[in-house]
C-alpha atoms as a PDB file:
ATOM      1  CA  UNK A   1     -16.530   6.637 -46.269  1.00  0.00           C
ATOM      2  CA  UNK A   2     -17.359   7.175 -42.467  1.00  0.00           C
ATOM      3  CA  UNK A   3     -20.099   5.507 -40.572  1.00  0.00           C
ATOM      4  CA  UNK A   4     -21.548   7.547 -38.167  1.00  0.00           C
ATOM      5  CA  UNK A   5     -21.423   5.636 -34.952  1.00  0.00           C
ATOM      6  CA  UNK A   6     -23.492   5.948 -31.708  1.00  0.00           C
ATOM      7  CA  UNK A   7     -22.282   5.669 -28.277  1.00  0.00           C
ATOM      8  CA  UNK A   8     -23.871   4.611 -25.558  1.00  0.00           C
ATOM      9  CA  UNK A   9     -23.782   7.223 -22.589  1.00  0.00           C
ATOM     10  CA  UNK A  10     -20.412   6.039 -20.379  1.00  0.00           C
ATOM     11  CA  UNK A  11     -21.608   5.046 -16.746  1.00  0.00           C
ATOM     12  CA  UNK A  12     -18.276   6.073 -15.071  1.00  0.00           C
ATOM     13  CA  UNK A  13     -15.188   8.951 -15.906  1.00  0.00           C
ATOM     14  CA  UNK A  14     -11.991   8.830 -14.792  1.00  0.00           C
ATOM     15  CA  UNK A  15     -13.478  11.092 -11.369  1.00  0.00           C
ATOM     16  CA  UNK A  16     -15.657   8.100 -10.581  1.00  0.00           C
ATOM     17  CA  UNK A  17     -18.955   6.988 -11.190  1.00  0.00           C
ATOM     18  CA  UNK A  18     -21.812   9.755 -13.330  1.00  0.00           C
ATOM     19  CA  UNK A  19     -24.876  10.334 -11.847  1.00  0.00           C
ATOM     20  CA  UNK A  20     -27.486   8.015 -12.257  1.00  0.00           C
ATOM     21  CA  UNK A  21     -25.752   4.946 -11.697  1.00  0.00           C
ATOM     22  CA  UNK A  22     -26.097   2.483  -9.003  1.00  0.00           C
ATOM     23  CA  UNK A  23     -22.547   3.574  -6.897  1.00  0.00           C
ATOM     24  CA  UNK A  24     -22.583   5.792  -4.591  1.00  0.00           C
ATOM     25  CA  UNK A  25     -19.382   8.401  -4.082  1.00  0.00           C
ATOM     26  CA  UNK A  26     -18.716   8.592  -0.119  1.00  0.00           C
ATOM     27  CA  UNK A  27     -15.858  10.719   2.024  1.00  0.00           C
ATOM     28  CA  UNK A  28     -14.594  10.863   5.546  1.00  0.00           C
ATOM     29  CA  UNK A  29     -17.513  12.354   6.590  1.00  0.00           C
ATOM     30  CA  UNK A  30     -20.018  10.256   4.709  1.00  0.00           C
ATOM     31  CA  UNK A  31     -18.189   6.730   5.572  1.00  0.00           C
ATOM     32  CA  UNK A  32     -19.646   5.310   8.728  1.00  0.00           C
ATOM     33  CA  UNK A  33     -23.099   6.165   7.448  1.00  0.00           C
ATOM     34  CA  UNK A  34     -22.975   4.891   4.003  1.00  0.00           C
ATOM     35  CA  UNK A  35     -21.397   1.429   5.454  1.00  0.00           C
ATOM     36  CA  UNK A  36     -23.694   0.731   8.764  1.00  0.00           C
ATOM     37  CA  UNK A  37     -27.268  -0.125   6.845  1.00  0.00           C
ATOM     38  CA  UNK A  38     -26.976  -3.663   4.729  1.00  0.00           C
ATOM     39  CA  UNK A  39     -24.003  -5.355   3.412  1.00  0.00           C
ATOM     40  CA  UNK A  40     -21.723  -2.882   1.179  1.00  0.00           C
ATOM     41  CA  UNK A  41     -18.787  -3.210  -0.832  1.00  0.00           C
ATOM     42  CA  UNK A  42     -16.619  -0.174  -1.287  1.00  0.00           C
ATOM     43  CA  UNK A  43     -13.568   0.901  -3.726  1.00  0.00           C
ATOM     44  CA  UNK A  44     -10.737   2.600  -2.829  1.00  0.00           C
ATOM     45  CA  UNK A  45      -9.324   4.471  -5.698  1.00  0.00           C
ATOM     46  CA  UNK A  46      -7.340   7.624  -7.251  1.00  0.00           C
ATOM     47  CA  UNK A  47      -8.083   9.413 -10.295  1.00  0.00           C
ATOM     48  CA  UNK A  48      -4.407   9.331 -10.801  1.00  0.00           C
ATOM     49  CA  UNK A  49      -3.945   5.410 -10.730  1.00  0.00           C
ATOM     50  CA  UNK A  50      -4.334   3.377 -13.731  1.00  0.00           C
ATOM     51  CA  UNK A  51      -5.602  -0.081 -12.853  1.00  0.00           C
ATOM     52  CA  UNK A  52      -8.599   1.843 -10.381  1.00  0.00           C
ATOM     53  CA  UNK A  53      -9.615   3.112 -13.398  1.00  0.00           C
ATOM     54  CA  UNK A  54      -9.314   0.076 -15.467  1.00  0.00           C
ATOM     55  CA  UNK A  55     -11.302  -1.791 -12.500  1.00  0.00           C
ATOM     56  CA  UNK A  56     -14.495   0.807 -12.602  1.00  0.00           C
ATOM     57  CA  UNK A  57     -16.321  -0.233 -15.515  1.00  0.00           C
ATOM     58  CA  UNK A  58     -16.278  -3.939 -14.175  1.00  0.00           C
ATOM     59  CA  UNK A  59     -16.644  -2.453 -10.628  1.00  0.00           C
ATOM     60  CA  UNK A  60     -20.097  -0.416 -11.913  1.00  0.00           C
ATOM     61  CA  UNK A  61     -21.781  -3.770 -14.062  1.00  0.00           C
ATOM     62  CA  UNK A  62     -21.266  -5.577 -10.810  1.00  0.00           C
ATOM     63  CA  UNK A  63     -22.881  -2.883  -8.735  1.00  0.00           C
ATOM     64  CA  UNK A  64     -25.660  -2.560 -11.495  1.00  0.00           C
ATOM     65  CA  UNK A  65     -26.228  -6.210 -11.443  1.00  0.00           C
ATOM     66  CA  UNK A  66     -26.461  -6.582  -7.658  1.00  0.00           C
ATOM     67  CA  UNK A  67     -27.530  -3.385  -6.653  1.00  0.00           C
ATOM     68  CA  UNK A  68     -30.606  -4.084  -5.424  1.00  0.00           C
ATOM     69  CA  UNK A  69     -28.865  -6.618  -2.612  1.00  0.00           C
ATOM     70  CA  UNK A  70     -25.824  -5.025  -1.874  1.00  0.00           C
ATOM     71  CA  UNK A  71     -24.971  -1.116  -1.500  1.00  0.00           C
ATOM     72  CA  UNK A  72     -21.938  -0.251  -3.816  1.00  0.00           C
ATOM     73  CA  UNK A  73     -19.814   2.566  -3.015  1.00  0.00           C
ATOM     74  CA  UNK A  74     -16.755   3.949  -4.418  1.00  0.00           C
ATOM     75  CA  UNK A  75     -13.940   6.379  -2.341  1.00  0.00           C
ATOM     76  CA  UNK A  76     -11.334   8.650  -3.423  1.00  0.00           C
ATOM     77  CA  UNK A  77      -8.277   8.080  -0.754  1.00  0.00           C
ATOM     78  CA  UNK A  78      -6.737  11.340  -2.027  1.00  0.00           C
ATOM     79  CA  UNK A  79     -10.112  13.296  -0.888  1.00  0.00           C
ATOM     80  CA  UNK A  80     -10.420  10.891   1.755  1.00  0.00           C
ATOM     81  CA  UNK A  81      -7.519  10.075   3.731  1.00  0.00           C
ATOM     82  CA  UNK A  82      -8.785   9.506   7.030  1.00  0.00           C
ATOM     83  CA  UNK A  83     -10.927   6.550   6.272  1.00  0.00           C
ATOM     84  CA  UNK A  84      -7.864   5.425   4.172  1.00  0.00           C
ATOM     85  CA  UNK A  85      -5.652   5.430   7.189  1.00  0.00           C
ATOM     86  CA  UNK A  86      -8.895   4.438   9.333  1.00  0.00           C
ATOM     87  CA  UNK A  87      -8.461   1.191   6.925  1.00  0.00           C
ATOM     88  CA  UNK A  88      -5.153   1.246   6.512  1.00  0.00           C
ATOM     89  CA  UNK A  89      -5.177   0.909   2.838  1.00  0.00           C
ATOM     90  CA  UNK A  90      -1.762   1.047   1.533  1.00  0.00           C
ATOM     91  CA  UNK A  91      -2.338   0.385  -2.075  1.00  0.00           C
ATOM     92  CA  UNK A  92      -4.897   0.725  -4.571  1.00  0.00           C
ATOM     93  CA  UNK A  93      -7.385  -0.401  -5.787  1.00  0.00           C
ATOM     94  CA  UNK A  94      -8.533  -1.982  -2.555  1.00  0.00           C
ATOM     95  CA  UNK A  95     -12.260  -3.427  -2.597  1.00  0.00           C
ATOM     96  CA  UNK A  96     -13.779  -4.050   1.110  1.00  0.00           C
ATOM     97  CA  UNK A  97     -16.970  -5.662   1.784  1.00  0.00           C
ATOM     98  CA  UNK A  98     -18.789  -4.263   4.814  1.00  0.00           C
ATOM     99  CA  UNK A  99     -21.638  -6.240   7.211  1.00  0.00           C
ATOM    100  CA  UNK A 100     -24.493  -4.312   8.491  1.00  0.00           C
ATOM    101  CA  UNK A 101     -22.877  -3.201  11.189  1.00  0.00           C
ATOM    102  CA  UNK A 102     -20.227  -1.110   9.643  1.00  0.00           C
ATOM    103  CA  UNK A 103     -17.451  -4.600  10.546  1.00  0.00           C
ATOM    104  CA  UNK A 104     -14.781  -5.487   7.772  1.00  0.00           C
ATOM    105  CA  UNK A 105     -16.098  -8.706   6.418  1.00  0.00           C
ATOM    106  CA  UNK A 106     -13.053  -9.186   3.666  1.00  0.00           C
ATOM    107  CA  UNK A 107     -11.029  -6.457   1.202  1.00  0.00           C
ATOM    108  CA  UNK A 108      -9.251  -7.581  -2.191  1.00  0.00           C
ATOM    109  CA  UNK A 109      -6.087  -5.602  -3.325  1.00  0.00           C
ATOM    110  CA  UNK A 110      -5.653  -5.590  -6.690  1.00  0.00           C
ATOM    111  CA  UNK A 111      -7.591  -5.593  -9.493  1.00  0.00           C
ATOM    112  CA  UNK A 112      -9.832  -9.271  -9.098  1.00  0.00           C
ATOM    113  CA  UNK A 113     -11.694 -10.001 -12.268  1.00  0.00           C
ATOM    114  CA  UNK A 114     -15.392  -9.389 -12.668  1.00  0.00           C
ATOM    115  CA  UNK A 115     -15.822 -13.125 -11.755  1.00  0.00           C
ATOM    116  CA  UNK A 116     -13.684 -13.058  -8.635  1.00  0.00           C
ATOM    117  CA  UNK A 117     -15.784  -9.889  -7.668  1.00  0.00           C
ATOM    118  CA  UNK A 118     -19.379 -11.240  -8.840  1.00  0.00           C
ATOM    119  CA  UNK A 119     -17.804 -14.365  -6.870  1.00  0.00           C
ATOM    120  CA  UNK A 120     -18.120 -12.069  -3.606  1.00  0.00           C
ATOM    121  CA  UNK A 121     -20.416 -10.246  -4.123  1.00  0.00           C
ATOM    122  CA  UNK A 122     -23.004 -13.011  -4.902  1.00  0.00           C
ATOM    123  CA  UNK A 123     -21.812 -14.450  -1.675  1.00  0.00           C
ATOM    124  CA  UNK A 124     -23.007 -11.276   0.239  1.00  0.00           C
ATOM    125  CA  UNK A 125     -26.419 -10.968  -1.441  1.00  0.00           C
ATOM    126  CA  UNK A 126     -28.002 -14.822  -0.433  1.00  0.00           C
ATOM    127  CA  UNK A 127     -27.625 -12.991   2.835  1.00  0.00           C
ATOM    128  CA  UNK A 128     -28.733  -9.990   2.744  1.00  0.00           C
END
């Protein structure tokens, strides 16, 4: 016998985040924008790598949790290469935090546990 199970509607696909959630997708063109207005925190993925797309559930319940502080943001290098060279990321997942002014203010290669990211991130709210 089979139980009929429900699932809850997923809040990210292997393309990056669904509508609806609390991440924004940006590009070359939509970079400087999305990153000069509050403090944001941005990943730097590919659809094609295997640990950014182990990292994006943990990446989205971070951004859901401190959304309303901090922007969240996610970027595909392969659609985006400029800004990837821009900030010279050479490997992926990369996670860079942003000030309001659009400066650098610390990036984490790798994939850092939800409590090394929550660490950070909680870090950036109590001042914003």
């Amino acid at each position: 016998m089979f139980r009929h199970r429900t699932r809850s509607k997923p809040t990210h696909s292997a393309d990056g985040p669904i509508e609806g959630t609390s991440v924004a997708t940006i590009d070359d063109e939509s970079f400087l924008a999305r990153t000069e207005d509050g403090f944001t925190v941005v990943d730097f993925w590919a659809p094609w790598c295997g640990p950014c797309r182990a990292f994006a559930p943990i990446f989205e319940e971070v951004a859901h949790h401190y959304g309303d502080r901090v922007h969240f943001a996610r970027c595909n290098v392969d659609e985006s290469p400029a800004t990837a060279a821009l900030l010279q990321i050479r490997s992926i997942p990369t996670v860079i935090a942003f000030g309001p002014d659009g400066s650098e203010l610390g990036r984490m290669v790798g994939v850092p546990s939800r409590s090394e990211l929550e660490r950070a991130v909680a870090g950036l709210a109590e001042h914003a």
